[in-house]
Each structure stands twice: as C-alpha cells, then as structure tokens.
Protein backbone atom coordinates (compact mmCIF):
# COMPACT_ATOMS: atom_id res chain seq x y z
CA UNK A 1 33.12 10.01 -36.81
CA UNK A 2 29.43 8.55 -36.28
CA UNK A 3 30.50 5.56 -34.23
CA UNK A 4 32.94 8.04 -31.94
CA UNK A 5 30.26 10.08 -31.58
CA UNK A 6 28.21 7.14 -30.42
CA UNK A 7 31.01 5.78 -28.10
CA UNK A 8 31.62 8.97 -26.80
CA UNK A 9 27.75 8.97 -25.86
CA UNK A 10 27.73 5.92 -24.40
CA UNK A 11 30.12 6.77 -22.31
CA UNK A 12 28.55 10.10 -20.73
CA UNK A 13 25.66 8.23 -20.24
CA UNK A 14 27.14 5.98 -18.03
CA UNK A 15 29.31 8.26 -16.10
CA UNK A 16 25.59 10.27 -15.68
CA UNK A 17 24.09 7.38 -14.11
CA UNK A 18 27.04 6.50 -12.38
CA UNK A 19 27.03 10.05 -10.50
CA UNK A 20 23.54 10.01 -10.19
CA UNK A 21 23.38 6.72 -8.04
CA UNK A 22 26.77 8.45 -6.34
CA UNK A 23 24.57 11.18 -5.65
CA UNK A 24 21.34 8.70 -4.32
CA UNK A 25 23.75 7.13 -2.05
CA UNK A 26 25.33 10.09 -0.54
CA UNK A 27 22.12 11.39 0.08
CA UNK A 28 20.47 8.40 1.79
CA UNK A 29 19.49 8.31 5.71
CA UNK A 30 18.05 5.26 7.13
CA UNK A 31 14.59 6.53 8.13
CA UNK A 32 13.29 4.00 10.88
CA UNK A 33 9.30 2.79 10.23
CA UNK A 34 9.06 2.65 14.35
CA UNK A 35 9.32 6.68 15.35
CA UNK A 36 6.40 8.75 16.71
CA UNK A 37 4.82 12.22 15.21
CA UNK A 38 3.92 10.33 11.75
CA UNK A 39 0.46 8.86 10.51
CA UNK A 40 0.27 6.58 8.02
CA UNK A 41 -3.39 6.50 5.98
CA UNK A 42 -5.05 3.42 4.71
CA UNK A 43 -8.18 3.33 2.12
CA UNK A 44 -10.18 0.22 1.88
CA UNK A 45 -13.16 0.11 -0.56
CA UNK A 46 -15.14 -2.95 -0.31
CA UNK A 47 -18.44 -4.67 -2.46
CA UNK A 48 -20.79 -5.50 0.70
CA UNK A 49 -21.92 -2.89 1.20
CA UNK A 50 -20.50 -0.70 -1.55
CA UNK A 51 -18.17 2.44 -0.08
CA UNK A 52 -14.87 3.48 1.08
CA UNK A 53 -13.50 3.53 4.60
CA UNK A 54 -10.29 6.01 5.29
CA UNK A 55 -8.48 5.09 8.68
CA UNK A 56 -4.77 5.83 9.49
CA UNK A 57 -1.90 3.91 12.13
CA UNK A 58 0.57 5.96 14.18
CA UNK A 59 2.60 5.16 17.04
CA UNK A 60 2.25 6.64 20.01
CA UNK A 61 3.69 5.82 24.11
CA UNK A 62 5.76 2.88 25.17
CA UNK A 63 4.78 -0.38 26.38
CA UNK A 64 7.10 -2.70 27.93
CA UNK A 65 6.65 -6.60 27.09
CA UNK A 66 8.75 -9.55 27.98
CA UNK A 67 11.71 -6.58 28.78
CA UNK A 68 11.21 -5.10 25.86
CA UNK A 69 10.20 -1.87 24.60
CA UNK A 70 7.64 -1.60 22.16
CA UNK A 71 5.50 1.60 20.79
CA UNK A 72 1.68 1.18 20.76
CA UNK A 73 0.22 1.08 17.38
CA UNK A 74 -3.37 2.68 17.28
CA UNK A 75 -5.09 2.64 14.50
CA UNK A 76 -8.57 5.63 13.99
CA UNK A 77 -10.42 7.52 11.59
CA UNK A 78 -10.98 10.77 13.39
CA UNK A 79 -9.48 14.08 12.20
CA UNK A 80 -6.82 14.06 15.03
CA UNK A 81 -5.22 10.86 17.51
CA UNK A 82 -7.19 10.28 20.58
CA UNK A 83 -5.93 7.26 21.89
CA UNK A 84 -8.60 6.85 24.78
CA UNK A 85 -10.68 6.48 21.64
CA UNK A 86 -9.05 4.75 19.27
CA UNK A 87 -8.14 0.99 18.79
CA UNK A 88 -4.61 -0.30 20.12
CA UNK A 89 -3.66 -2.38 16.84
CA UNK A 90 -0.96 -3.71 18.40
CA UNK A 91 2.82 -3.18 19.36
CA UNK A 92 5.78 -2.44 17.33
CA UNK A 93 9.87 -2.00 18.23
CA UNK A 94 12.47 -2.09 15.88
CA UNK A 95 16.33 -3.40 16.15
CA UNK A 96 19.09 -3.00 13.71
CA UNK A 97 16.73 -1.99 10.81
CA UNK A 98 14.34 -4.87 11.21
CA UNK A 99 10.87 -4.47 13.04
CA UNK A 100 8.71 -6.56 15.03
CA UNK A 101 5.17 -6.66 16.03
CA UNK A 102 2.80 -7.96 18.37
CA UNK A 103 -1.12 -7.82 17.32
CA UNK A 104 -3.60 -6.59 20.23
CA UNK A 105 -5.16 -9.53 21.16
CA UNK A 106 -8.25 -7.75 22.70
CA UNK A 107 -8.29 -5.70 19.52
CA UNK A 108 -11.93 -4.64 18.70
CA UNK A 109 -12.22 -3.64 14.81
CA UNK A 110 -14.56 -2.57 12.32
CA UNK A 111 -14.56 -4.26 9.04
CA UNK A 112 -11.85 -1.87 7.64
CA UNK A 113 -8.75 -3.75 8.92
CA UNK A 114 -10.67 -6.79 10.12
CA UNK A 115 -9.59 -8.87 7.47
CA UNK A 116 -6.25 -8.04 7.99
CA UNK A 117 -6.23 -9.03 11.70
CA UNK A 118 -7.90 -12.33 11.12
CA UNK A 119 -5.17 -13.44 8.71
CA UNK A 120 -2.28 -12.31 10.54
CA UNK A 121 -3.41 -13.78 13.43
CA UNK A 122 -4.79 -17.62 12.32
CA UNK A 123 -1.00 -18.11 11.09
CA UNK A 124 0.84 -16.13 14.04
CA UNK A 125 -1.03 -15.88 16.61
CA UNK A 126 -0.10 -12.97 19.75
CA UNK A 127 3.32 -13.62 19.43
CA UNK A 128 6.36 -11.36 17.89
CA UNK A 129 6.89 -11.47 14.65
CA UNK A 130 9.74 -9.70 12.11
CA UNK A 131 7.61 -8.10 9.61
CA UNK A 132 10.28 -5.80 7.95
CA UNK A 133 13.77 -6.19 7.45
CA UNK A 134 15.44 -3.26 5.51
CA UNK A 135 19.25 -4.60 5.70
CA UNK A 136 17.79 -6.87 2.90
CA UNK A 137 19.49 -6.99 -0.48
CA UNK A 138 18.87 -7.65 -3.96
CA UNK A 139 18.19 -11.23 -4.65
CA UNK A 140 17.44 -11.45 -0.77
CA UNK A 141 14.73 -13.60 0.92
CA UNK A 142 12.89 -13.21 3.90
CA UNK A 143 9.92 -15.12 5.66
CA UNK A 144 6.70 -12.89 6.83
CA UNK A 145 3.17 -13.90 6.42
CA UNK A 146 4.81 -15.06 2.57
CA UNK A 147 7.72 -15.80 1.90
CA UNK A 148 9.30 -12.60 0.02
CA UNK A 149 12.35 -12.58 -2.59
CA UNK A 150 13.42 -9.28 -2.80
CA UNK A 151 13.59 -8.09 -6.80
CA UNK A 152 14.88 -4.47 -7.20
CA UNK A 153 16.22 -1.96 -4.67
CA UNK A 154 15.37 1.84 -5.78
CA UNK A 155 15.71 5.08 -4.13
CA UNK A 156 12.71 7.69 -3.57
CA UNK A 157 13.07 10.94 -1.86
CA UNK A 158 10.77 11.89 0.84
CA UNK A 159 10.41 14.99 2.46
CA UNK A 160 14.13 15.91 1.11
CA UNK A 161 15.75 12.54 2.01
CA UNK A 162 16.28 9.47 0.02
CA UNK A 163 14.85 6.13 0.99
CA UNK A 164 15.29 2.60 -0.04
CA UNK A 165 12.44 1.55 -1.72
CA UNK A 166 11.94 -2.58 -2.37
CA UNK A 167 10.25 -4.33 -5.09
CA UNK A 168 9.37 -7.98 -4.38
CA UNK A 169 8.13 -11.05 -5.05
CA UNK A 170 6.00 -13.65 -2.64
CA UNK A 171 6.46 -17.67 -3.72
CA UNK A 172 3.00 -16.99 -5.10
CA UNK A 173 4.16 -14.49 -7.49
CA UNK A 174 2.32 -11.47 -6.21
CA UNK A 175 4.41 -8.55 -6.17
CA UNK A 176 4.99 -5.87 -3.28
CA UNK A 177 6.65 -2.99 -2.87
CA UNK A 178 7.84 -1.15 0.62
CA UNK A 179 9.31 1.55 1.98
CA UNK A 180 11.91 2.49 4.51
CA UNK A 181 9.81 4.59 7.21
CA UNK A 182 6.47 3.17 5.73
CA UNK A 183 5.99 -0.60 5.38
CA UNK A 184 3.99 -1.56 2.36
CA UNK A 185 2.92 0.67 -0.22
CA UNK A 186 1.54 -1.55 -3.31
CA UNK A 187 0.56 -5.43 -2.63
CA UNK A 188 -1.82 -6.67 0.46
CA UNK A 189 -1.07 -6.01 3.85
CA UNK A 190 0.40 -3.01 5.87
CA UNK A 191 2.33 -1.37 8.26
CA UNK A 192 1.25 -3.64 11.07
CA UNK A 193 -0.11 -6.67 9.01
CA UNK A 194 2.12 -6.42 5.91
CA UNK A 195 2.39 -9.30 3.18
CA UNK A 196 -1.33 -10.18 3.64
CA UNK A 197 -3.31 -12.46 2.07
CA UNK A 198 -5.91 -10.68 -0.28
CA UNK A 199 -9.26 -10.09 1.10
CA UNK A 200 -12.28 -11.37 0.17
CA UNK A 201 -15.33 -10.29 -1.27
CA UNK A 202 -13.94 -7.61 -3.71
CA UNK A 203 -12.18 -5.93 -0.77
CA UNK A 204 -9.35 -4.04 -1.64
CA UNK A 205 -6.74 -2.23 0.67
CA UNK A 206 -3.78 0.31 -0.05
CA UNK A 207 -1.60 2.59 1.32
CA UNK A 208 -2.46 6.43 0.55
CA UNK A 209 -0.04 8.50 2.42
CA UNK A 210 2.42 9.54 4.84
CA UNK A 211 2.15 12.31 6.88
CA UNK A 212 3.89 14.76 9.22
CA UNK A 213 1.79 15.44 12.65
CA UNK A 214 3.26 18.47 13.71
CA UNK A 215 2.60 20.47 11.05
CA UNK A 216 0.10 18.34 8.68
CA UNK A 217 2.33 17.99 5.60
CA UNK A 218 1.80 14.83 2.93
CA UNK A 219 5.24 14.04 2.65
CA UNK A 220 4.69 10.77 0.84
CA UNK A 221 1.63 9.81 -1.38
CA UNK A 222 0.87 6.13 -3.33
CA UNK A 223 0.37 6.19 -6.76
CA UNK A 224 -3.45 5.55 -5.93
CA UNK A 225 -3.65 8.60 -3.73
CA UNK A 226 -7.04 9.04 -2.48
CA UNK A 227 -7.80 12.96 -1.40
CA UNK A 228 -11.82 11.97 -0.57
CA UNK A 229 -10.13 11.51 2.93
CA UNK A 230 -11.61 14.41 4.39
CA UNK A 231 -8.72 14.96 6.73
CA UNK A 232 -6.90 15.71 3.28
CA UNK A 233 -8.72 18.58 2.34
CA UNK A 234 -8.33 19.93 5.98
CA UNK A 235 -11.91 18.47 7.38
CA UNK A 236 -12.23 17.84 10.84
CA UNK A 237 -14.87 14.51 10.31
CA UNK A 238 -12.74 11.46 8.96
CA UNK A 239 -15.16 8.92 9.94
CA UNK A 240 -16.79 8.33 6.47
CA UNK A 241 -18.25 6.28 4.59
CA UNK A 242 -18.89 7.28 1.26
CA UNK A 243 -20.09 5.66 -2.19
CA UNK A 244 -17.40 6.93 -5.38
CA UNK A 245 -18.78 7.98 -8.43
CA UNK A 246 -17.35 4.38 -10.00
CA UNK A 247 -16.44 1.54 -8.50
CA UNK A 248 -13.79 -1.53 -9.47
CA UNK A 249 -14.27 -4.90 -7.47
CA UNK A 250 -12.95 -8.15 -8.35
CA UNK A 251 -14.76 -11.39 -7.23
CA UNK A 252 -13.20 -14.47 -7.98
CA UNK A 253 -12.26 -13.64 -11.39
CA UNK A 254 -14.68 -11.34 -12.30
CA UNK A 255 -13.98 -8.14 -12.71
CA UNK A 256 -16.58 -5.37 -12.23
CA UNK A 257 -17.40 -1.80 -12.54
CA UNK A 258 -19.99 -0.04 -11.48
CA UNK A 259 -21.11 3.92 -11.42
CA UNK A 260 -23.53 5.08 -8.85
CA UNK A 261 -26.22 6.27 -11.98
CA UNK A 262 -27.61 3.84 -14.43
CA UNK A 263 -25.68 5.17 -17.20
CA UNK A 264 -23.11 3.97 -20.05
CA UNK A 265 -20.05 2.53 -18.44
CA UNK A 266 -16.81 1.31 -19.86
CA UNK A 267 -14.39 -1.25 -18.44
CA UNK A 268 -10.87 -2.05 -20.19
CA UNK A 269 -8.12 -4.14 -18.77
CA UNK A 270 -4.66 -3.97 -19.74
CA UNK A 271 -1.42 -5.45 -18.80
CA UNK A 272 1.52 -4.50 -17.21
CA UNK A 273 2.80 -3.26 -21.01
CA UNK A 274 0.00 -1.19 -21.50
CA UNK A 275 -1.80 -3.68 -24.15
CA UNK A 276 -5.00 -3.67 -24.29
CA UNK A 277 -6.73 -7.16 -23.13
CA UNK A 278 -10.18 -6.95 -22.69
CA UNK A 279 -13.39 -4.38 -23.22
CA UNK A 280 -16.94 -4.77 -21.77
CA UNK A 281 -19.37 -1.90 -21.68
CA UNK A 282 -22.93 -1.63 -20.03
CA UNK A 283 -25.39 1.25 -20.34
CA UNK A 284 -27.13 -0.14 -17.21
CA UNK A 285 -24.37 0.97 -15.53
CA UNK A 286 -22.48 -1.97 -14.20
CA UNK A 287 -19.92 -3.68 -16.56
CA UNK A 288 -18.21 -7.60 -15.80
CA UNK A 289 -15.12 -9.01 -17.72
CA UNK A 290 -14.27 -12.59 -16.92
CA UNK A 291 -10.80 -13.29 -16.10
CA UNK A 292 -10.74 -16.90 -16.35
CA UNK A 293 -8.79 -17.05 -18.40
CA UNK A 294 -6.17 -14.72 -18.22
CA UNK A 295 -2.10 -15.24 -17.36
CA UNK A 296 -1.37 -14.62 -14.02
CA UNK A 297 0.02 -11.30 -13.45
CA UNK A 298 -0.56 -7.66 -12.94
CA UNK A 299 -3.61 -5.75 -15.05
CA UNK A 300 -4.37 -2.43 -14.91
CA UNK A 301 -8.34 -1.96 -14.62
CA UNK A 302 -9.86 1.36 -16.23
CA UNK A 303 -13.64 2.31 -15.94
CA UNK A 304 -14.98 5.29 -17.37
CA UNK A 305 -18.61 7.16 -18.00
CA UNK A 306 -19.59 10.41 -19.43
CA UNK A 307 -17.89 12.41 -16.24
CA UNK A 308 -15.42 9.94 -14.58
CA UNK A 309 -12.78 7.66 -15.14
CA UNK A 310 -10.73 5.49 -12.39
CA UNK A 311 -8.00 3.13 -12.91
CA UNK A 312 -6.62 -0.07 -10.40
CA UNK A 313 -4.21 -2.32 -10.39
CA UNK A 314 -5.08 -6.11 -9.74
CA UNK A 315 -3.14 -9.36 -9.35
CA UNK A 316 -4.71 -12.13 -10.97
C-alpha cells in the first residue's frame, strides 16, 4: 500500500509540473528588448572615490544607418528623459529576436558606464554588433564580447506575461543571466554593453529595474534591488552620489567591507551552497578577507554592524 501510495505520488507530481510548464508556455509572449516607453536602471558603486551612481538607458527616436533603422539609446540620471541633455549611448535595432548595436562614437561619459564603453569598444570598435540572441536554446552558444554557452532556460513573469529568462556560462566560467525585454540582469555588462569584462578598481555594476514610462510602475526588479535611487521613492533629483551605510569592494582578491563610522564590522563569505567560508571582523570599521586562495566560483559576501547588514554576490 506504501509503495502505491508513493507511485501514485510520483506520478501527480509529474503531471503537476508537466501542466505547470504547459501553463508557462501557453502564457509566454516574446517581449522585444528594442521598444520605446521603458527605462531600464543601472547602479554602479565604485572604491575611488567611495559612493554609488544610479543612471538608467531607454530608447527613444529613430536613426537611420547604412539603410537601417535603429532606435537611439540614451543613457541619464535625471528624474525624467531629456534627450537634448542626456548622452546618446549608442544605437540599437532588433531582427528576428536577435539585437544589434552600434556604440556612439562621440559618446561623452562620466565614470558610471565609462568602463563599460572602453571595453566594448577596444574589441569592437563603431561597428554593429549582435549582442542578444533570444531564439537561443539550451546547450546553445553564441559569440558577444565572450563567448556564452547557454545553461538553463526558465520562465519569469513580468508585468502579467511570461518571459524567457537565460542562465549562462562565458569560456571563462563566469555566469550570466538575461532577460527577454531586458538584456543582462546578473553578470558584467548591460543592455547596450552586455557580457562585459569586470571593471576595475572594486567597481561593480548591476541591473536594478525595469520600468514602465507612462505610468511609473517597477515591473521588474534584480535580486539586488537598490530603492536609494531617488527616482524610486518618487524624487525628482536622480543625479546622486551618495556614500551607503556599508560598503563591499573587491580588489584583486581582496575582499573588503567598510561602514561609513569607525565601528565593529563583520564580513562572512559563503558559497553558492550557503557554507560558510571565511570570517574577518574589524572594530575600526573596515574588514579584508583574502581570496587567494579560494575555488573559482560564485560567493556570496555579507557585512554587517550594529544597524546594517548588506549582502553581494562575487565571481572569483
């Protein structure tokens, strides 16, 4: 009776996960990355000097090049899109679910996406490049700035539609995910200079949401969500620097964190399994672990003090 019972378990299970992908299919749309009346916002925190910058991309007019339509990619950290203000990143146009971009070559940047640029461009150059192709499949492969094996294929609903969403793998063994109607979400790069290498000096930069113009909604948010954005909490200033309470930076491979007082600080590192790897704590406020010697991978980096606690993911 005990082992029909089991089989008969079994067996609903996998008709319920059966339906449920059923379901995931049925309910997909192919949501295009190049459309206008969506921002996309960015967060970079960087070591020197120590503070946050919050800038977003959205795509906005046409511009035709070499017969070809493309949509201007501007990229600003005011509260609202003025494009007579704000930098032309480059172009974008997308064909049978793969897009393709063209960096501004008289782009003028501040140090938020500069790194980005520079990359993108000492390999490329100004010309077009496929950065995104979402007719990949599992097991797939496709050459960007890396070359990228595609993992896993999942499904993620946003804004009441499902979306592919792609795990991968660069020949270097850093992984990325993206997202139908987004471009990269976790891993270095994005939506303009995806797969990028990772910048230097403790720089770090990752998607933080997706967002409808027309009527302001978050319809998508990272798993590192930032809301010190002040355009998030309905602000009209979004040119910002500020200092967090803590900080994470990796140099090298030293990790460190720092809190803007002088007081006890904690740092812990664990893996991708949630083991804990490493401990270093500081009551000058400031903490290092030395990864030297650690396996290549993913760690998860948590720093805590007597009122806050932050967590990052780093590939080592």
């Amino acid at each position: 009776m005990k082992t029909r019972f089991y089989y008969i378990t079994a067996i609903l299970s996998m008709l319920m996960m059966a339906l449920t992908t059923k379901a995931q299919e049925t309910e997909y749309e192919y949501v295009p990355v190049v459309r206008e009346g969506v921002e996309w916002g960015y967060v970079f925190s960087h070591s020197f000097p120590p503070g946050v910058e919050y800038y977003r991309l959205q795509l906005k007019g046409d511009t035709v090049i070499n017969d070809k339509t493309y949509k201007r990619c501007y990229a600003y950290q005011t509260a609202t899109l003025d494009t007579a203000t704000a930098t032309l990143h480059g172009f974008l146009r997308e064909e049978d679910k793969k897009v393709y971009f063209i960096p501004n070559p008289d782009e003028e940047v501040t140090v938020g996406w500069l790194l980005m640029k520079d990359q993108y461009n000492s390999i490329y150059g100004d010309e077009e490049r496929m950065i995104y192709d979402f007719n990949l499949n599992e097991g797939d492969t496709f050459d960007s700035m890396l070359s990228i094996n595609i993992m896993e294929i999942s499904f993620v609903e946003v804004d009441g539609k499902m979306r592919k969403f792609f795990h991968a793998q660069d020949q270097y063994y850093g992984t990325y995910t993206f997202l139908e109607g987004t471009g990269v979400v976790w891993g270095y790069g994005e939506l303009a200079y995806p797969f990028a290498l990772q910048p230097a000096n403790g720089s770090d930069l990752h998607f933080n949401f997706e967002r409808n113009v027309a009527d302001g909604r978050i319809v998508y948010k990272s798993e590192e969500f930032d809301d010190r954005d002040p355009t998030c909490a309905g602000q009209s200033v979004a040119a910002v620097m500020q200092a967090p309470a803590i900080t994470i930076t990796v140099a090298g491979k030293t990790v460190t964190a720092a809190s803007s007082g002088n007081g006890t600080i904690t740092a812990t590192i664990h893996d991708i399994n949630g083991r804990t790897i490493a401990t270093a704590q500081s009551a000058n406020g400031s903490a290092e672990i030395d990864m030297a010697g650690f396996t290549p991978g993913i760690y998860i980096v948590t720093a805590t003090t007597t009122n806050d606690c932050i967590t990052r993911k780093i590939i080592l």
